[in-house]
Protein backbone atom coordinates (compact mmCIF):
# COMPACT_ATOMS: atom_id res chain seq x y z
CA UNK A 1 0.00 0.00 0.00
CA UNK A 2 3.01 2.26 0.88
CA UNK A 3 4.82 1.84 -2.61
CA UNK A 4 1.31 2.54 -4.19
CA UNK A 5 1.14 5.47 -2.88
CA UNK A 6 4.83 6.58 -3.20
CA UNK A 7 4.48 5.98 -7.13
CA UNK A 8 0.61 7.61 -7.49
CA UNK A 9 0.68 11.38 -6.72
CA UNK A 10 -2.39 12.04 -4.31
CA UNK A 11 -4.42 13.72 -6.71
CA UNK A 12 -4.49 10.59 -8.58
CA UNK A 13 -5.37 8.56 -5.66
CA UNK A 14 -8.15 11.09 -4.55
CA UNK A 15 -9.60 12.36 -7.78
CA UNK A 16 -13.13 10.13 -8.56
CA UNK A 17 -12.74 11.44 -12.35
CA UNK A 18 -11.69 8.69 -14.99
CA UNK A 19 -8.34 9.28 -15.46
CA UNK A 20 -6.55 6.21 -16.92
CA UNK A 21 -2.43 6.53 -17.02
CA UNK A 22 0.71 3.83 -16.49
CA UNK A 23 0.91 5.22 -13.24
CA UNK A 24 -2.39 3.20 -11.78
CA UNK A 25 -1.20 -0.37 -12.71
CA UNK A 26 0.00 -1.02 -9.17
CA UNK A 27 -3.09 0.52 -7.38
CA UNK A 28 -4.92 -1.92 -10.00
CA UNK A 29 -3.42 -4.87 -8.97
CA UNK A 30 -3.68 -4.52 -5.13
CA UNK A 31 -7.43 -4.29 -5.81
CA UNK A 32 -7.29 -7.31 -7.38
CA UNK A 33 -5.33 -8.77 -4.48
CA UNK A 34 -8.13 -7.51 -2.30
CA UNK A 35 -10.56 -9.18 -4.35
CA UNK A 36 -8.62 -12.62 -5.52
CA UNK A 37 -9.37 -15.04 -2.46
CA UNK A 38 -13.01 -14.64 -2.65
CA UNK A 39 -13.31 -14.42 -6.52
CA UNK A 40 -11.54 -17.76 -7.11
CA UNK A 41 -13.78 -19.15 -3.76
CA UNK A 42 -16.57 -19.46 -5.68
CA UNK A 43 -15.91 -21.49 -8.45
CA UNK A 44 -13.59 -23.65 -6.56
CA UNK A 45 -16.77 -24.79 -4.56
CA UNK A 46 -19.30 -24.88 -7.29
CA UNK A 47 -16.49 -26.84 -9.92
CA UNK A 48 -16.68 -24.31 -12.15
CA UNK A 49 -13.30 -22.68 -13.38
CA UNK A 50 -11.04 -20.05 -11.33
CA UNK A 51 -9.64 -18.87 -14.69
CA UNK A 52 -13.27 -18.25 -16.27
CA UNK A 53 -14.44 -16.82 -13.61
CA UNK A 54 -10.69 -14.81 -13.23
CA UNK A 55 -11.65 -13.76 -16.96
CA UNK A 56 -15.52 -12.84 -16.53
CA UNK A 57 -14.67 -11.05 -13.27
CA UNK A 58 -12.47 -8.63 -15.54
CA UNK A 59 -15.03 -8.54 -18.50
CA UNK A 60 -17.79 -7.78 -16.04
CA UNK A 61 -15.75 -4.45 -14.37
CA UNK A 62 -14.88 -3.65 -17.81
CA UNK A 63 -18.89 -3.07 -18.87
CA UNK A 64 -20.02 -1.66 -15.94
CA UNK A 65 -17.67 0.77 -16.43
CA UNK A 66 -18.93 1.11 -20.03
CA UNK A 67 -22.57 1.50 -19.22
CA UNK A 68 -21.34 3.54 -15.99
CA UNK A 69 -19.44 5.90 -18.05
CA UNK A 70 -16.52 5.00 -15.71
CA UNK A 71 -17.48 7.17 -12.54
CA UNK A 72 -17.66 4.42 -10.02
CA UNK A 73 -14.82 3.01 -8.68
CA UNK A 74 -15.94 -0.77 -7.62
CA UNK A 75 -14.77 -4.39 -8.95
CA UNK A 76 -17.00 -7.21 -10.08
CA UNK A 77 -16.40 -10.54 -9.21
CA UNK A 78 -18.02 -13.86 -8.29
CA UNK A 79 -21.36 -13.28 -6.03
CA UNK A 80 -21.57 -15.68 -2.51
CA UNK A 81 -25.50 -15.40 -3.17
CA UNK A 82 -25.07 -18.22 -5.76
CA UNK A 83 -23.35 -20.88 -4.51
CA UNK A 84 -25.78 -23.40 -3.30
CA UNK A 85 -28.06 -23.34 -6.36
CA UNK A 86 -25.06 -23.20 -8.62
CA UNK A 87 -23.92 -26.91 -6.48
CA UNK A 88 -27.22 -27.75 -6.79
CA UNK A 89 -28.05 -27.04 -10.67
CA UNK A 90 -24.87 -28.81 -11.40
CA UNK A 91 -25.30 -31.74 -9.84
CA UNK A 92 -29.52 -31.92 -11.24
CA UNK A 93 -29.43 -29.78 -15.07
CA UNK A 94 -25.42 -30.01 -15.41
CA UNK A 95 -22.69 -27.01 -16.01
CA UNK A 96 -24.27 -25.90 -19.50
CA UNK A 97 -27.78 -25.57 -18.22
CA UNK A 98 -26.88 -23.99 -14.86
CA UNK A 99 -24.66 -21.50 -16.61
CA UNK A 100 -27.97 -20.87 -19.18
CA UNK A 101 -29.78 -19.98 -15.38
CA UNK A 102 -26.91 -17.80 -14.16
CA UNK A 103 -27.01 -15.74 -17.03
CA UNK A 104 -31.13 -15.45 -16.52
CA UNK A 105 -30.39 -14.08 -13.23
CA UNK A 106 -28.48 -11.23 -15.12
CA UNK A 107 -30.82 -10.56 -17.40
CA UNK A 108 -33.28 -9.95 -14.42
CA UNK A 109 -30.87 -7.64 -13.09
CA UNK A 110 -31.05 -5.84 -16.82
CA UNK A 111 -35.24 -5.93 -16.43
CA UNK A 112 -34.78 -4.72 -13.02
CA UNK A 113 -32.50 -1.71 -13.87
CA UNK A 114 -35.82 -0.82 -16.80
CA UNK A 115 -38.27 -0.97 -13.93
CA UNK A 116 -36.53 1.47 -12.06
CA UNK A 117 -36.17 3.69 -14.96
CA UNK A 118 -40.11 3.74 -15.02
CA UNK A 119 -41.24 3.48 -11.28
CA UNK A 120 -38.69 4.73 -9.54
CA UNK A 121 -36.47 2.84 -6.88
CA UNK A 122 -39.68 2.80 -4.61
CA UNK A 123 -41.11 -0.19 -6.31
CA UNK A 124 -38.56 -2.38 -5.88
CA UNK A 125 -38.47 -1.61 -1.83
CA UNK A 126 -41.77 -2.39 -2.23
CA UNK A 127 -41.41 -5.87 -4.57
CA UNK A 128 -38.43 -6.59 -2.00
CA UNK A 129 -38.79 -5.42 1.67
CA UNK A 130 -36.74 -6.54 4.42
CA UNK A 131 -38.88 -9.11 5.41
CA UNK A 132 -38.74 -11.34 2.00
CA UNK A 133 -34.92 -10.23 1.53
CA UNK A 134 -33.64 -10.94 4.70
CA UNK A 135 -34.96 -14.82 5.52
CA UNK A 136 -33.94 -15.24 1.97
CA UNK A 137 -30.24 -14.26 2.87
CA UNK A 138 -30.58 -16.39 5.45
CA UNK A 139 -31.60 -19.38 4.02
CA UNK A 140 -28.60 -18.78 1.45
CA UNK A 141 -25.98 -18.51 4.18
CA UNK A 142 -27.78 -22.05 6.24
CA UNK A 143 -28.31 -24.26 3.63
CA UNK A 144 -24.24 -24.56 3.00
CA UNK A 145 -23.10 -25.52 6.45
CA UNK A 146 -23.24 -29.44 5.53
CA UNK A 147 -20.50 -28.38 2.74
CA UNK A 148 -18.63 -26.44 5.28
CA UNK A 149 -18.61 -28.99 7.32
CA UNK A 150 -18.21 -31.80 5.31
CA UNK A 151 -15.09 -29.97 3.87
CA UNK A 152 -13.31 -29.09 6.85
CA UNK A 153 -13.56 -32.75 7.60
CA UNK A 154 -12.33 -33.89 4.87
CA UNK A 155 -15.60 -35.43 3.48
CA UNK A 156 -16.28 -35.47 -0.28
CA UNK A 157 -19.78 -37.06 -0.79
CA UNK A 158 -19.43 -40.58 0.90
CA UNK A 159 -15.58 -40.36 0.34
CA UNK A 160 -13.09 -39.58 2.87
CA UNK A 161 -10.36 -38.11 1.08
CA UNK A 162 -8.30 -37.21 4.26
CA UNK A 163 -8.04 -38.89 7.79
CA UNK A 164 -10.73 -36.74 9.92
CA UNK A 165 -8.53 -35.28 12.32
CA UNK A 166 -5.78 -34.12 10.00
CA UNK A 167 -8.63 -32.66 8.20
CA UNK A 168 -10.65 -30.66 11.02
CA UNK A 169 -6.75 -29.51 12.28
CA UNK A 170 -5.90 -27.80 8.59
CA UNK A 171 -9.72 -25.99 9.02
CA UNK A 172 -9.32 -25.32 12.27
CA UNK A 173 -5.74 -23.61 11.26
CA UNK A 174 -7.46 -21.87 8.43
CA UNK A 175 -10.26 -20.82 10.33
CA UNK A 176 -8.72 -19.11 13.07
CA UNK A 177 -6.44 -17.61 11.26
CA UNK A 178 -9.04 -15.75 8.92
CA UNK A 179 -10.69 -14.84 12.02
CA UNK A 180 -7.90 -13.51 14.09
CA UNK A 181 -7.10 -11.35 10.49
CA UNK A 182 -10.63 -10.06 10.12
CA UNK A 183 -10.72 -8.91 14.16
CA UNK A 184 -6.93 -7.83 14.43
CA UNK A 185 -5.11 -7.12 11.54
CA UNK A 186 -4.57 -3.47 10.56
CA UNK A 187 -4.33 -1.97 6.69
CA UNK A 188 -4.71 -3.58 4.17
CA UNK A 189 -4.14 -6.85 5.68
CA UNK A 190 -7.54 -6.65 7.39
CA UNK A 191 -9.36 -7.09 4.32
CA UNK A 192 -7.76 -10.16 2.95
CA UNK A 193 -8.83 -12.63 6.10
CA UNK A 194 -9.20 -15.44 2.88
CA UNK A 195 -6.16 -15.03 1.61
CA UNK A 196 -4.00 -15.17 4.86
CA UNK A 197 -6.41 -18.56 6.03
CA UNK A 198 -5.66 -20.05 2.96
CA UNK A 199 -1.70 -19.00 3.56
CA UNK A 200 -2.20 -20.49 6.59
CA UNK A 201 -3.42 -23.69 5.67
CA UNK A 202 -1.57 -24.21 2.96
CA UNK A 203 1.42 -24.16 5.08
CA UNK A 204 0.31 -26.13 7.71
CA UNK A 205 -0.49 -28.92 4.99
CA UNK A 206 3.24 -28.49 3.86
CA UNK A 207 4.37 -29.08 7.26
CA UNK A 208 2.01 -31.73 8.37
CA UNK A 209 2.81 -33.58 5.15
CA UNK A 210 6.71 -33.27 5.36
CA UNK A 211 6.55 -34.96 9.43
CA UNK A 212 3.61 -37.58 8.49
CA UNK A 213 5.43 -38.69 5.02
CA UNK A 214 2.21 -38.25 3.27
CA UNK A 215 2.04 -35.35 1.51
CA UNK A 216 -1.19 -33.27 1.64
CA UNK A 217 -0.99 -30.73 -1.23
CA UNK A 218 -0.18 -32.43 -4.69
CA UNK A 219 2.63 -29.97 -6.13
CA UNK A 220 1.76 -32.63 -9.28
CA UNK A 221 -0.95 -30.57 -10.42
CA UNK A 222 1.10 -27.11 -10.70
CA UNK A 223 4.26 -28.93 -12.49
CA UNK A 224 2.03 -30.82 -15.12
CA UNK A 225 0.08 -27.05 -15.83
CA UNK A 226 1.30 -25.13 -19.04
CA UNK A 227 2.02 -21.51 -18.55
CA UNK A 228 -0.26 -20.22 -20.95
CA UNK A 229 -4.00 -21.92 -21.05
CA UNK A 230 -7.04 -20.34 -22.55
CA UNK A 231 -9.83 -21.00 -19.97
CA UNK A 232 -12.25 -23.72 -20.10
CA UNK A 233 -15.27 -21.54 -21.50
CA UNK A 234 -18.29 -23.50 -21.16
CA UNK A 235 -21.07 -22.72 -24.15
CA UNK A 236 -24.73 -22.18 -21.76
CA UNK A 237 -28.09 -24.25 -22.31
CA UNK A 238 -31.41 -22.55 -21.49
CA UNK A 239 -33.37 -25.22 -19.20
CA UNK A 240 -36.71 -23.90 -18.17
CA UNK A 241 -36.43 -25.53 -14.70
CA UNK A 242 -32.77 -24.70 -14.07
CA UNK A 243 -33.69 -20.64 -15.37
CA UNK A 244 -36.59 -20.76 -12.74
CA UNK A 245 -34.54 -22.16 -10.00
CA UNK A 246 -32.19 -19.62 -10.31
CA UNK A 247 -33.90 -16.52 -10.77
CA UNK A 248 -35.41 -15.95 -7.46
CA UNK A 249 -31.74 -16.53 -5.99
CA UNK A 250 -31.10 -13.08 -7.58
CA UNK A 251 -33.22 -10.92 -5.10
CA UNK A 252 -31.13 -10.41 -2.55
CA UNK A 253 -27.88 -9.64 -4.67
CA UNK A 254 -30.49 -7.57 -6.10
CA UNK A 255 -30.80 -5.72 -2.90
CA UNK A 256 -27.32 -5.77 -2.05
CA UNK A 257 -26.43 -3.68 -5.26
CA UNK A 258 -28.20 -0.88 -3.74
CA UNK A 259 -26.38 -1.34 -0.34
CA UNK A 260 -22.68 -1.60 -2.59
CA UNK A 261 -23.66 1.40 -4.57
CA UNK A 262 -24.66 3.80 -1.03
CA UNK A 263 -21.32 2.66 0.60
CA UNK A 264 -18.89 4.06 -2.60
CA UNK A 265 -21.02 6.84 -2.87
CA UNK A 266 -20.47 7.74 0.93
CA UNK A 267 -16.59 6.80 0.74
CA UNK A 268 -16.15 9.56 -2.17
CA UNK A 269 -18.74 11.87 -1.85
CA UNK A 270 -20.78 11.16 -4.71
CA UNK A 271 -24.18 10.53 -5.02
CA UNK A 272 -23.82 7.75 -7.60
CA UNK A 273 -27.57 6.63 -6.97
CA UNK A 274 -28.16 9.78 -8.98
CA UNK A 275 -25.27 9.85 -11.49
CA UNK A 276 -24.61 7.89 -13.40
CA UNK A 277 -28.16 6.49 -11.39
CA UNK A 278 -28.92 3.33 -9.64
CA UNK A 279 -30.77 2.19 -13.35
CA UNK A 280 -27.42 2.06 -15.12
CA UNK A 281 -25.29 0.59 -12.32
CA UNK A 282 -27.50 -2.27 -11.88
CA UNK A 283 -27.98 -2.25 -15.81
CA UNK A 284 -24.17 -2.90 -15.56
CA UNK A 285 -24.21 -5.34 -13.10
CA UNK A 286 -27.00 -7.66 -15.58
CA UNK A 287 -24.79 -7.35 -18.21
CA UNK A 288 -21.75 -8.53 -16.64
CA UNK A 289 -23.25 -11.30 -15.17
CA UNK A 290 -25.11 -12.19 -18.05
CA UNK A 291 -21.92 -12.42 -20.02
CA UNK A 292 -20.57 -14.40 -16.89
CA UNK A 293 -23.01 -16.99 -17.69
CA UNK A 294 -22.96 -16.92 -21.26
CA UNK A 295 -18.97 -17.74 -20.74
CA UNK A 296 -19.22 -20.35 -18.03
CA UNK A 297 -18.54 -18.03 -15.20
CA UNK A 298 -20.14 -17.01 -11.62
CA UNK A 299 -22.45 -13.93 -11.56
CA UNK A 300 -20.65 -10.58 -10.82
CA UNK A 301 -21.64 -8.81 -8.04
CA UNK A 302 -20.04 -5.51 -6.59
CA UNK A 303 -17.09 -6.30 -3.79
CA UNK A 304 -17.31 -5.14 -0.47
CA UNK A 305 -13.74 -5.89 0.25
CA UNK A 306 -12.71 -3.38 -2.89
CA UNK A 307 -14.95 -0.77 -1.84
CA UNK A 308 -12.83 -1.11 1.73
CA UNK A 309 -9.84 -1.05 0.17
CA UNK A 310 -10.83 2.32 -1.66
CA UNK A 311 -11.71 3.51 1.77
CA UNK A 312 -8.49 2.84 3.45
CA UNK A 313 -6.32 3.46 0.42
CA UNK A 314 -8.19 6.32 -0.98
CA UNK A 315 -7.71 5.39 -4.45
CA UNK A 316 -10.88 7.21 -5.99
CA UNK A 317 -9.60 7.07 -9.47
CA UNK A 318 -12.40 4.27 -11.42
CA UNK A 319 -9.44 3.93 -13.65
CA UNK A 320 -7.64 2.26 -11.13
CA UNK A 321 -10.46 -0.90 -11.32
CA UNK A 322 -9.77 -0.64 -15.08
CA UNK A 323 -6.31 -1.63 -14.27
CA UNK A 324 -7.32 -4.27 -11.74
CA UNK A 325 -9.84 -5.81 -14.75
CA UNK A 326 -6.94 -6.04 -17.27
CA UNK A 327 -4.76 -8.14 -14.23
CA UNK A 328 -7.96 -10.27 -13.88
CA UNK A 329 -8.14 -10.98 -17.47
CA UNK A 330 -4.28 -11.84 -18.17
CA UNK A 331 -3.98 -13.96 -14.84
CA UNK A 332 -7.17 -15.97 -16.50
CA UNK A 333 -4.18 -17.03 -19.55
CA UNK A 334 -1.75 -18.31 -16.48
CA UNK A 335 -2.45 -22.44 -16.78
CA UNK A 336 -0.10 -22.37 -13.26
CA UNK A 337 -1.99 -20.34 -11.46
CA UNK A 338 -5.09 -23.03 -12.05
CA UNK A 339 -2.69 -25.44 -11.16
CA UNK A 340 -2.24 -24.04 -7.67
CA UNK A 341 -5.84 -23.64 -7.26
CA UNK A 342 -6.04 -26.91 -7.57
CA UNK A 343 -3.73 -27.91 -5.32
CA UNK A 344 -5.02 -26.07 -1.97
CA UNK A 345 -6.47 -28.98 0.20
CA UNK A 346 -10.16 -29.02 0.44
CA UNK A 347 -10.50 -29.22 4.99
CA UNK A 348 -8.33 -25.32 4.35
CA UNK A 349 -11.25 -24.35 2.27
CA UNK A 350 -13.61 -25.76 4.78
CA UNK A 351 -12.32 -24.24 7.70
CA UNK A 352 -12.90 -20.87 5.59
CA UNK A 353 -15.86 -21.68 4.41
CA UNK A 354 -17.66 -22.36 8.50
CA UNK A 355 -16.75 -18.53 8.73
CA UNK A 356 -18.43 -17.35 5.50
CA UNK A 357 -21.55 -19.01 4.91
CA UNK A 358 -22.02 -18.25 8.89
CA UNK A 359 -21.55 -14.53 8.00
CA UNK A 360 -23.95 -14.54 5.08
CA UNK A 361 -26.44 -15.63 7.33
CA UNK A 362 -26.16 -12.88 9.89
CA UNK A 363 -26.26 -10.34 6.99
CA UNK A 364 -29.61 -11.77 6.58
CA UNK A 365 -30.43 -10.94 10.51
CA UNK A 366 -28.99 -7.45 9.87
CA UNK A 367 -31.41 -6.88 7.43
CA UNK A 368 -33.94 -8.31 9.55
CA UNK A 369 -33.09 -5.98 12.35
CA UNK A 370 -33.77 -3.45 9.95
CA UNK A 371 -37.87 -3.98 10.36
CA UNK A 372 -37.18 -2.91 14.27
CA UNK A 373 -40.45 -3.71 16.19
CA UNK A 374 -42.18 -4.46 13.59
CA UNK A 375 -40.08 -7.71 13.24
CA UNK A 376 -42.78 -9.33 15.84
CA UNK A 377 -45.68 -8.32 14.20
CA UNK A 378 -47.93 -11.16 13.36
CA UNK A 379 -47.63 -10.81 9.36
CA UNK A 380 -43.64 -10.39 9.40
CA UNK A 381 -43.52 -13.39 11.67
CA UNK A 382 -45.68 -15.68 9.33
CA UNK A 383 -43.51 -14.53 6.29
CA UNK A 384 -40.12 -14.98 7.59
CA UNK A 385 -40.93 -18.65 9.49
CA UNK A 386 -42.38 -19.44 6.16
CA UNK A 387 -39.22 -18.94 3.99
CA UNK A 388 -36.88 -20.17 6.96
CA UNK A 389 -38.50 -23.59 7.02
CA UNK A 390 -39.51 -23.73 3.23
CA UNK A 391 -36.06 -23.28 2.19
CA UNK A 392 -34.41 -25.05 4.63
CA UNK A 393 -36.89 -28.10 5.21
CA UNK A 394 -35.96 -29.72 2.01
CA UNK A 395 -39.52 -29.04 0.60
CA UNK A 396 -39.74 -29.76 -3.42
CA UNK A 397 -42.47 -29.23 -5.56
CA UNK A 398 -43.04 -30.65 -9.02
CA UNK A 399 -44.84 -28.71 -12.16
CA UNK A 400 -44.64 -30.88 -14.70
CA UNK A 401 -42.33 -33.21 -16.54
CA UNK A 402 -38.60 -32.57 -15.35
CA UNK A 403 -39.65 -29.11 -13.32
CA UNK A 404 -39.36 -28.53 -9.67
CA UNK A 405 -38.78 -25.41 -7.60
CA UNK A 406 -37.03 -26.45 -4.19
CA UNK A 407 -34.96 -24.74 -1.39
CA UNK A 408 -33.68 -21.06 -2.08
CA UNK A 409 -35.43 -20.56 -5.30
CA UNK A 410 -38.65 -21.89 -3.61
CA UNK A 411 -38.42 -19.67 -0.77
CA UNK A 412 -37.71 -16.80 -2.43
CA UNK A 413 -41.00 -17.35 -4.77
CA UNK A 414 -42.97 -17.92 -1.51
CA UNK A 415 -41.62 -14.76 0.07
CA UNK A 416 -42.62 -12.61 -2.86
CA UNK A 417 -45.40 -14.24 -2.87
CA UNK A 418 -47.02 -14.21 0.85
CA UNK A 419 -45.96 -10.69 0.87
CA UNK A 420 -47.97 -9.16 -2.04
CA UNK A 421 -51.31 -11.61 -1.06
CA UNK A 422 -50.87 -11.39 2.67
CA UNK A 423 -53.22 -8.15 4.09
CA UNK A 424 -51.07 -5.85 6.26
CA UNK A 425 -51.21 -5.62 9.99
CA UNK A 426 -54.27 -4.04 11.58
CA UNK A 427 -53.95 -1.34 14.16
């Protein structure tokens, strides 16, 4: 961060006008940095490929800042919101037709951005209060704790790939240390907690492995990758079942946009929800994800993490995430940097992964908490213990030949649903 800003004069750093020179590149690629553990996350849990989703993460900056007119500085990369359908669509429609669903969900956003063009932004606080949104989140964040867990012990499917205590001892190592980062770290080490668990693990593996004799990373994987490696693009399929599924699993990244969108704006004291508007910034967050899944990548979604790193950094300059998308999109050509991927042992993962799906679910209660007294009024109550048990009860329902809608698609649908039918509280 220091060399950054001994090589950027401060009006570079500080000035939110588009300015793109040279002298950004290393700005660019600690955003990236900030932004690389839980970008590559994603796909390394769902199976689909770090380097697409390396390369769509880079696309997907580079056309919001086209439809933006590059005046906000943020980063898109692969969206948390997604993973259990995405594990879920590719183990019931496959990659093509979950990818066909992913990019759905972006063209939603694109619908989304029109609606607010017409109505206004009061509509969709209307379509999408905190009482749908919020047990929705929830559900998200609670229906992956049997991955988390079965990864940080070692568990793939009815496999044990690693002994169960070596296992829960690498997640517990890579747990603790991403927690102890995120509480007590200081610059811009506080906001990479993924990236210094995953260090962590990683080396405890190497250690572990040299005193057992067993080895616990396979360093076969980043010797046999080629240096240069186009990534493994995967052509979508549009299944009406898998598109359906999906879609309602876009409402609370949905939401979240507008949350990503206030935060920037208060960092550099811009009302961006005016200009370039909230309709083109979530116009450019469809697009990018659409092209995400047209490509065989995760949906985009803005990065918290980035926008902190603008905050402590303040690097205002949109031109800097320019920089950080061209990184994204040349590391996606490095074959042994998927290698290495590869290679990190699945209980370090887990251990990570306890932390995050844990904290997805309390920014569902956050959002709850939001409702205030109201959270205990009879009709909130009914709506939210609805979606809670819906989506994580398991409960599937059939429409046809090769059609179901089941956990977090099916709860989102019955959120919307009880809360435009449902008559509002009585005095």
């Amino acid at each position: 961060m220091t060399a950054a800003r001994e090589q950027i004069p401060a009006s570079d750093l500080q000035d939110a006008d588009y300015n793109f020179t040279p002298r950004q590149a290393l700005a660019g690629a600690q955003m990236l940095f900030v932004a690389f553990g839980a970008l590559v996350l994603v796909p390394l849990l769902t199976g689909l490929d770090p380097s697409v989703a390396l390369f769509t993460a880079g696309l997907g900056t580079l056309i919001f800042q086209v439809v933006t007119r590059g005046q906000v500085p943020v980063f898109l990369a692969s969206s948390f919101a997604f993973i259990a359908p995405v594990i879920y669509g590719v183990q019931t429609w496959g990659m093509a037709a979950t990818t066909g669903g992913l990019a759905a969900a972006g063209l939603l956003y694109v619908a989304l951005s029109f609606a607010i063009r017409a109505f206004g932004t009061g509509f969709l606080h209307r379509l999408l209060p905190p009482v749908v949104v919020g047990p929705v989140i929830m559900v998200i964040g609670l229906s992956l704790a049997p991955v988390a867990v079965n990864m940080a012990s070692g568990l793939a499917g009815d496999t044990q790939v690693m002994p169960r205590s070596t296992a829960l001892l690498l997640a517990a190592i890579s747990l603790g240390t991403t927690m102890l980062t995120a509480i007590l770290a200081r610059g811009i080490m506080r906001i990479v907690p993924i990236l210094a668990g995953v260090a962590a693990g990683c080396s405890a593996a190497l250690i572990l492995g040299a005193v057992t004799g067993g080895p616990l990373i396979s360093t076969a994987a980043i010797a046999d990758a080629p240096w240069f490696k186009v990534p493994a693009f995967v052509a979508p399929e549009f299944n009406l079942a898998a598109i359906l599924f999906i879609l309602p699993v876009a409402i609370a990244p949905a939401i979240e946009h507008f949350g990503d969108i206030l935060a920037i704006s208060n960092v550099t004291k811009r009302d961006y929800m005016e200009k370039p508007g909230i309709q083109n910034t979530m116009l450019g967050d469809g697009l990018a994800t659409a092209a995400a899944g047209l490509l065989g990548g995760p949906p985009n979604t803005t990065y918290s993490e980035v926008t902190g790193a603008v905050t402590l950094t303040r690097a205002f300059n949109p031109a800097i995430m320019t920089w950080a998308a061209i990184f994204a999109i040349a590391l996606s050509f490095v074959g042994k940097l998927s290698g290495a991927l590869a290679a990190i042992p699945m209980p370090v993962m887990g251990g990570i992964m306890i932390l995050l799906f844990g904290m997805v679910t309390v920014v569902g209660l956050s959002v709850l908490a939001k409702l205030g007294e109201a959270l205990s009024e009879a009709r909130n109550m009914v709506i939210i213990s609805t979606v809670l048990i819906i989506g994580l009860g398991g409960l599937t329902l059939e429409f046809g030949e090769g059609f179901t809608l089941a956990g977090i698609g099916l709860s989102g649908v019955a959120g919307l649903a009880l809360n435009l039918i449902l008559p509002k509280q009585r005095d």
